[in-house]
N, C-alpha and C. Protein backbone atom coordinates (compact mmCIF):
# COMPACT_ATOMS: atom_id res chain seq x y z
N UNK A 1 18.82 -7.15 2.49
CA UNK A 1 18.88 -5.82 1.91
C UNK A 1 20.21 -5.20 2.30
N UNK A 2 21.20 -5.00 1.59
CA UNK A 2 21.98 -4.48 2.08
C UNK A 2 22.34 -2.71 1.45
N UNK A 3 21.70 -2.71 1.07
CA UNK A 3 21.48 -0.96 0.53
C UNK A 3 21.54 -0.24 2.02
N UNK A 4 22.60 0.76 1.99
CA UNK A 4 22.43 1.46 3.14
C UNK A 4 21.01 2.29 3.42
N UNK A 5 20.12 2.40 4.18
CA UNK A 5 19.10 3.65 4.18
C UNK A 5 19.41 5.00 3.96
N UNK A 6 18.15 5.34 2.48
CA UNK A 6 18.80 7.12 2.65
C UNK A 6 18.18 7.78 3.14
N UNK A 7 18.28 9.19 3.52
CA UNK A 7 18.31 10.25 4.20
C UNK A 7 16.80 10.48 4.21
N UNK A 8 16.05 10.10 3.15
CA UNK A 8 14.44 10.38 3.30
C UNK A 8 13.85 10.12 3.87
N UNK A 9 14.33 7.75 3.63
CA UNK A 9 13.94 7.03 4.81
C UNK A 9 14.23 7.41 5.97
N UNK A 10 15.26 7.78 6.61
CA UNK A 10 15.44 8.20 7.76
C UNK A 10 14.86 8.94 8.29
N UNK A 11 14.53 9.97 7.44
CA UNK A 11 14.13 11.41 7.76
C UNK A 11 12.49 11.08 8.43
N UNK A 12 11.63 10.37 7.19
CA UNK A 12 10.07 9.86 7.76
C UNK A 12 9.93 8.82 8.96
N UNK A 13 11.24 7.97 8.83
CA UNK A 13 10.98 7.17 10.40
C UNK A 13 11.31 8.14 11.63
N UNK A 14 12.52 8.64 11.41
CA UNK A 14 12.58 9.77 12.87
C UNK A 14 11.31 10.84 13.11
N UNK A 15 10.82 11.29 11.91
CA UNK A 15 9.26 11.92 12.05
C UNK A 15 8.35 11.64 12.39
N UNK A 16 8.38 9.73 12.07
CA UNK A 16 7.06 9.39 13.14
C UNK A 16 7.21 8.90 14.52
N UNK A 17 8.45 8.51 14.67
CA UNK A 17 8.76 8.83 16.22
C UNK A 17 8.73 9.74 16.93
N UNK A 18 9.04 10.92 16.24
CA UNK A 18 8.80 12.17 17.22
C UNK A 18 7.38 11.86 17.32
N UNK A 19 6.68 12.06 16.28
CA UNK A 19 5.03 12.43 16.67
C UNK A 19 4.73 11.47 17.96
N UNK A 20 5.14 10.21 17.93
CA UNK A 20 4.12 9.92 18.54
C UNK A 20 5.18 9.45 20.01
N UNK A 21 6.14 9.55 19.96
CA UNK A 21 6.81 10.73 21.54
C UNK A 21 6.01 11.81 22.24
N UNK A 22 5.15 12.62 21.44
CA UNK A 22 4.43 13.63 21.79
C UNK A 22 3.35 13.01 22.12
N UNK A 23 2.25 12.11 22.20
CA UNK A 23 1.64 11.45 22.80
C UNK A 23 1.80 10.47 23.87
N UNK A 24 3.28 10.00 24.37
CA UNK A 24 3.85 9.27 24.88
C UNK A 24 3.84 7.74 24.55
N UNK A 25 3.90 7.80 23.33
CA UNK A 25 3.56 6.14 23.04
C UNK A 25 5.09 6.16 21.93
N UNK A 26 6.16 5.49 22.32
CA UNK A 26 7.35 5.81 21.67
C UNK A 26 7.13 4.39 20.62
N UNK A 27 8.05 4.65 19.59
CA UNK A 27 8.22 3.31 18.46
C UNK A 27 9.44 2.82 18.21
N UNK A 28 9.60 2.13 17.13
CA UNK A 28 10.90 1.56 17.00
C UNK A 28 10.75 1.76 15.80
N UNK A 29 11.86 1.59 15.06
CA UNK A 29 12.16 2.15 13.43
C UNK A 29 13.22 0.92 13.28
N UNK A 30 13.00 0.43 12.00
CA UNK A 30 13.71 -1.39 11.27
C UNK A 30 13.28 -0.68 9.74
N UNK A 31 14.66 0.05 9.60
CA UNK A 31 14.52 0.35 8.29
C UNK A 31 15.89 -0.65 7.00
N UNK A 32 16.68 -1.51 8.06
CA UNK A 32 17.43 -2.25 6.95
C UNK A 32 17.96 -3.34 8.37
N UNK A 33 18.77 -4.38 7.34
CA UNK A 33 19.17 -5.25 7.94
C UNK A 33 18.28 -6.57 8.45
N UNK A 34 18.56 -7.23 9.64
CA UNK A 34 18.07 -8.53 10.03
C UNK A 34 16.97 -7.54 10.59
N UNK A 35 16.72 -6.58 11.01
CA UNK A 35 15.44 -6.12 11.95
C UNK A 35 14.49 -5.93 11.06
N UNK A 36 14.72 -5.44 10.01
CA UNK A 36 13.45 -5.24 8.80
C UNK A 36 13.09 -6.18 8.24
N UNK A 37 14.06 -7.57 8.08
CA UNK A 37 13.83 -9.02 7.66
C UNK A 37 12.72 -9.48 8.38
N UNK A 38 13.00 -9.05 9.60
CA UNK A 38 12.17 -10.04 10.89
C UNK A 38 10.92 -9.05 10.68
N UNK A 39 10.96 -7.92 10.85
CA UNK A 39 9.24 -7.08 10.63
C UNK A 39 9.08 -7.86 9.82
N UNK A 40 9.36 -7.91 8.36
CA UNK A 40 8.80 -7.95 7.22
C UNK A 40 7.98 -9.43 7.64
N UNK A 41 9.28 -10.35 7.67
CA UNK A 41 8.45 -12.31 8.05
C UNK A 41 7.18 -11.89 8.99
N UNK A 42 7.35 -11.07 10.24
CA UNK A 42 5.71 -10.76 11.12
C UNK A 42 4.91 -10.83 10.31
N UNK A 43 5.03 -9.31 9.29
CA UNK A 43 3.92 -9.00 9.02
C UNK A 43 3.05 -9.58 8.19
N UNK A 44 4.07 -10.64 7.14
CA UNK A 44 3.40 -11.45 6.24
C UNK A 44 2.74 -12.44 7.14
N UNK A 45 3.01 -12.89 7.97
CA UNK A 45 2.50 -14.08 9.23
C UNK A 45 0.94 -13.87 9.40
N UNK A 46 1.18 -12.09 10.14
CA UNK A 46 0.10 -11.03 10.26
C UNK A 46 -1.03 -11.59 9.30
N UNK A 47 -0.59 -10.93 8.21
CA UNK A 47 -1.59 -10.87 6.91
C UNK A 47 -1.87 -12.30 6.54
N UNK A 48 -0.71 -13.32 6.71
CA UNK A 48 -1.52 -14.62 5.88
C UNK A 48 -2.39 -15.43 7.02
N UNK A 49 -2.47 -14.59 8.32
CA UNK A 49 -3.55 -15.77 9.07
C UNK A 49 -4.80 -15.05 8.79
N UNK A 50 -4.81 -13.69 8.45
CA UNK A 50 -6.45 -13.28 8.29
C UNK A 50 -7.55 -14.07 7.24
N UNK A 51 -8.65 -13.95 8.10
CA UNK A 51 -9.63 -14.54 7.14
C UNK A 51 -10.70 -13.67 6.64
N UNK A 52 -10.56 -12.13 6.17
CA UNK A 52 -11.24 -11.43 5.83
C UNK A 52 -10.82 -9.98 5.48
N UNK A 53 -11.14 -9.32 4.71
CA UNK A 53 -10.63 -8.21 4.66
C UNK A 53 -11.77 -7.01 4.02
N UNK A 54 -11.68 -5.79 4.50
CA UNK A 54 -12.56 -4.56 4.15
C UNK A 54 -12.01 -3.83 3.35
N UNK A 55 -11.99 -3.56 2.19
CA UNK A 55 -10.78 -2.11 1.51
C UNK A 55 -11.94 -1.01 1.45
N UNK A 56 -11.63 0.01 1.79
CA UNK A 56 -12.33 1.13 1.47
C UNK A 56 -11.51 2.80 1.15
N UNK A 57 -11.51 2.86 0.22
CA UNK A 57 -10.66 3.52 -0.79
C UNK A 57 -11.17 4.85 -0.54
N UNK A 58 -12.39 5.13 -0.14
CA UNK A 58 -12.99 6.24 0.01
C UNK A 58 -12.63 6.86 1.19
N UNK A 59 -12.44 5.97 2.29
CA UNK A 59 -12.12 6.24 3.60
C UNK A 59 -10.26 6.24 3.87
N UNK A 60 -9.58 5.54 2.88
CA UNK A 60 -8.08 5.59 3.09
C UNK A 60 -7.65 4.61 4.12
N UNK A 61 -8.83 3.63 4.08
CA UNK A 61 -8.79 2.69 5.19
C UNK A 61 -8.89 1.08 4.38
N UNK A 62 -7.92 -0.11 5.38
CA UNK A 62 -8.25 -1.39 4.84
C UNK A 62 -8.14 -2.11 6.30
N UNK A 63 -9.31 -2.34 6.81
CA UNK A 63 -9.53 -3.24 7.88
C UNK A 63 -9.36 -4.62 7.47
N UNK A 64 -8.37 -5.33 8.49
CA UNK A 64 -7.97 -6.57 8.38
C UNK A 64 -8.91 -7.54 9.21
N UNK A 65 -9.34 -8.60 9.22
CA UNK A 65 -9.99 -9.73 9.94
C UNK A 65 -9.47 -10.69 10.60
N UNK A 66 -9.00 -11.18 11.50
CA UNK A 66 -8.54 -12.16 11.92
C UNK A 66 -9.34 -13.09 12.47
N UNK A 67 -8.98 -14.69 13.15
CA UNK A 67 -10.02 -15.36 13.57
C UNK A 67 -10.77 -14.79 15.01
N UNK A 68 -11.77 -15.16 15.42
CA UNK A 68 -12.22 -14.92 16.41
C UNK A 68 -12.82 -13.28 15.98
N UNK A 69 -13.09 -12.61 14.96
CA UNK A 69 -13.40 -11.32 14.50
C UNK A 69 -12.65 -10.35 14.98
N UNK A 70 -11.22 -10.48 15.86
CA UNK A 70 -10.31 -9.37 15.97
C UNK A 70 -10.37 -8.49 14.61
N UNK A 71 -10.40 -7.66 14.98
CA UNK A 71 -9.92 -6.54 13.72
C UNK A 71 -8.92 -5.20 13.85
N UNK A 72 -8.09 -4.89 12.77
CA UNK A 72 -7.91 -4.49 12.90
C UNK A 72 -7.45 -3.71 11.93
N UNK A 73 -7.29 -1.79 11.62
CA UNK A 73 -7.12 -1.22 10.83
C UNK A 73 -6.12 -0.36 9.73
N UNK A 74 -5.72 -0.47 8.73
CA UNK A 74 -5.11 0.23 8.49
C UNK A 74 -5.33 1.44 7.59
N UNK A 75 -4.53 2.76 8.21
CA UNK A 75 -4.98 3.89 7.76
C UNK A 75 -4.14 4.26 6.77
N UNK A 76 -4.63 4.34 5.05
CA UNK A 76 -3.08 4.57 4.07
C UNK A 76 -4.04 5.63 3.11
N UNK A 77 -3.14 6.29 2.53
CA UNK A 77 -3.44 6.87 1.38
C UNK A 77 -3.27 6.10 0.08
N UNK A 78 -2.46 4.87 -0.02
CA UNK A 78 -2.13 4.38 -1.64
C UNK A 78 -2.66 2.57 -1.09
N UNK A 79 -2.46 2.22 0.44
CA UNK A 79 -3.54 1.16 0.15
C UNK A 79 -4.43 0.22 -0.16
N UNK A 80 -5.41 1.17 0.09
CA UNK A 80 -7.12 0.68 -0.22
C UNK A 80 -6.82 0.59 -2.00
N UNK A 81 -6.07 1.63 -2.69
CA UNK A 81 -6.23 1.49 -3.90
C UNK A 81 -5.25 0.59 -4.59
N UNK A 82 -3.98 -0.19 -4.13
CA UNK A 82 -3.77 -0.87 -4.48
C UNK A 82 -4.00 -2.39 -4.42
N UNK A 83 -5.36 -2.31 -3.50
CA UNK A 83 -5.94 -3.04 -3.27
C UNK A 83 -7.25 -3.22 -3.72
N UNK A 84 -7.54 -2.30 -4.31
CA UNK A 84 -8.76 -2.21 -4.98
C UNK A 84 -9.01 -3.21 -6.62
N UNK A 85 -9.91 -3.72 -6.45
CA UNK A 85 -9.87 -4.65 -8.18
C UNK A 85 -10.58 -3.66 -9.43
N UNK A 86 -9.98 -3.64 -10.32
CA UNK A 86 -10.98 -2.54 -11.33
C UNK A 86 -11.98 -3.38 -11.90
N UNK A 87 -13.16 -2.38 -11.99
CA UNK A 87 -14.93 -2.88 -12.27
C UNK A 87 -14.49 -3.98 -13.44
N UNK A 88 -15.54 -5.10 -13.18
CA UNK A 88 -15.67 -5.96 -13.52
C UNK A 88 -16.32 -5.88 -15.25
């Protein structure tokens, strides 16, 4: 990716660092370059070892499955629904 990051992106990653500075649990922000390459390869890693998944569209939630029944959640607004299949 070599698009510089704009000012929006920036703006929402430094926002969720503050927040959660205020709880004391600090983050890291990989919004371009080899660092967002490398998130990105994780997270697909992440997602292609699960063997199960929950979408719930109502809740803004898609719980992931992994082996051994680890789970774990994610909280989105767009999501569950792009994950959702339309009625059959």
């Amino acid at each position: 990716m070599s698009e510089e990051p704009d000012e929006t992106l920036r703006a929402v990653t430094d926002r969720v660092i503050e927040l959660e500075q205020e709880v004391d649990a600090s983050g890291v922000a990989a919004i371009d370059g080899s660092e967002l390459e490398w998130s990105r390869a994780a997270l697909h890693k992440w997602v292609d070892e699960m063997i199960g998944v929950v979408v719930s569209p109502g809740l803004g939630r898609v719980t992931v499955i992994h082996p051994g029944g680890q789970r774990s959640s994610i909280a989105s607004a767009t999501l569950p629904y792009a994950m959702s299949r339309p009625p059959r």
